[in-house]
Protein backbone atom coordinates (compact mmCIF):
# COMPACT_ATOMS: atom_id res chain seq x y z
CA UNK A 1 -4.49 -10.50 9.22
CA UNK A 2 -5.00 -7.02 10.01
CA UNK A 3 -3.73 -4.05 8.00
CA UNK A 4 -0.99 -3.24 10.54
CA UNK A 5 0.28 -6.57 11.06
CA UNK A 6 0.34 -6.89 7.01
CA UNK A 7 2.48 -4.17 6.73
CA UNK A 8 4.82 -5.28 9.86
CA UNK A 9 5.09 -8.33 8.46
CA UNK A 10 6.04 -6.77 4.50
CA UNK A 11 8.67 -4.56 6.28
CA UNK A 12 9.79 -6.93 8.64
CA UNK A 13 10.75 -9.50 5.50
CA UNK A 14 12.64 -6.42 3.80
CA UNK A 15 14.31 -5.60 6.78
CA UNK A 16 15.64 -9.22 6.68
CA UNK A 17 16.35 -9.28 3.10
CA UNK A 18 18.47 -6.13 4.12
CA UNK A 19 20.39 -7.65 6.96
CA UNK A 20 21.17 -11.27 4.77
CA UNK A 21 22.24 -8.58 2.14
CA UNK A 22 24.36 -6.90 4.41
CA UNK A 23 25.89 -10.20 5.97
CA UNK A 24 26.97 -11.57 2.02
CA UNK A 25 28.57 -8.40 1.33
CA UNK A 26 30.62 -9.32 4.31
CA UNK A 27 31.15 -12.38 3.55
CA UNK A 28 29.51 -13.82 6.57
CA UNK A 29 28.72 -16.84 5.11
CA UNK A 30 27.33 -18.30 8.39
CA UNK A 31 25.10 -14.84 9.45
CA UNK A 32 22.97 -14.74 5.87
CA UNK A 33 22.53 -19.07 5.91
CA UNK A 34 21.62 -18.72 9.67
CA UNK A 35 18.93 -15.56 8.58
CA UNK A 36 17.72 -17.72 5.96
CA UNK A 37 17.33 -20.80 7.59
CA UNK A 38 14.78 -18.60 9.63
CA UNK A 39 12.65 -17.65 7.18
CA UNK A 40 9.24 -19.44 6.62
CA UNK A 41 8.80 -21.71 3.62
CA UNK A 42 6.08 -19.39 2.00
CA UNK A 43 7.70 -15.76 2.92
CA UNK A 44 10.61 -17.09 0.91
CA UNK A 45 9.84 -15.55 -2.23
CA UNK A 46 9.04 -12.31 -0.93
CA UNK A 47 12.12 -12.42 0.94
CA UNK A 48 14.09 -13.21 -2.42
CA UNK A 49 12.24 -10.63 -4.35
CA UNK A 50 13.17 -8.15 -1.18
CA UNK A 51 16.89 -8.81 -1.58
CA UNK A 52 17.06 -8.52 -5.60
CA UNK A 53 15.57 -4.67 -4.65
CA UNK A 54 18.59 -4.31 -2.63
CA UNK A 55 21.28 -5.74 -4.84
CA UNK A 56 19.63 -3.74 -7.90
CA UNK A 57 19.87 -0.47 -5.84
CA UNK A 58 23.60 -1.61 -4.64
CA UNK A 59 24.31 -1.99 -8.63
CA UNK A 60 23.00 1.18 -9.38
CA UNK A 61 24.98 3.39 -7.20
CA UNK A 62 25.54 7.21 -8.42
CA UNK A 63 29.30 8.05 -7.60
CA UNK A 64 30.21 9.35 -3.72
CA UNK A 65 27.61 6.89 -2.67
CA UNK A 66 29.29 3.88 -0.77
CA UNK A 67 27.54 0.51 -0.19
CA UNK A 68 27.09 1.34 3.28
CA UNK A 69 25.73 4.36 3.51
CA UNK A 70 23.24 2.75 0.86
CA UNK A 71 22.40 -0.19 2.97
CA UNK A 72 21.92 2.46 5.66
CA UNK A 73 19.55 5.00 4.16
CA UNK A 74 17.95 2.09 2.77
CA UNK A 75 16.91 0.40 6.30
CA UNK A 76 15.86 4.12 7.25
CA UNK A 77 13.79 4.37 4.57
CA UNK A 78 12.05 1.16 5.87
CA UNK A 79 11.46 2.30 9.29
CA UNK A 80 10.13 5.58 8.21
CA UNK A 81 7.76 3.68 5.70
CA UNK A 82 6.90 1.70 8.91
CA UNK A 83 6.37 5.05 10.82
CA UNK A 84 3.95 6.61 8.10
CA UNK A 85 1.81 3.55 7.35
CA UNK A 86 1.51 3.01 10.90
CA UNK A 87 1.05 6.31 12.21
CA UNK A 88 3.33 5.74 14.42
CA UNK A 89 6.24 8.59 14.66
């Protein structure tokens, strides 16, 4: 696997950690089973270590920060890592 595609791939299992984050704290049941259901057998624990960054974040929140804008700035912060690694953007 190439360098580019390693890092695609390492952002693109945050990026799901993210969203199955996003879809608990909704309480959409259904959305995070369905995103994990999709996840292969041996990016599984990258996946869970990916969403206990998020939740540890989420817990750590200074005050005037919601959840969302959080979960927000965090998937930016993914695509601009993306953006830089890549030199793309």
């Amino acid at each position: 696997m190439n360098t580019d595609s390693t890092i695609k791939r390492s952002l693109d299992l945050k990026r799901t950690a993210l969203a199955v984050f996003r879809a608990s704290c909704a309480d959409d049941d259904a959305g995070a089973a369905a995103l994990l259901a999709g996840i292969a057998p041996a990016d599984e624990p990258a996946v869970g270590h990916a969403i206990n960054e998020v939740a540890a974040g989420a817990l750590s929140l200074p005050a005037g920060i919601t959840l969302d804008a959080f979960l927000d700035a965090y998937g930016l912060a993914i695509d601009r890592t993306e953006r830089k690694l890549t030199g793309r953007g």
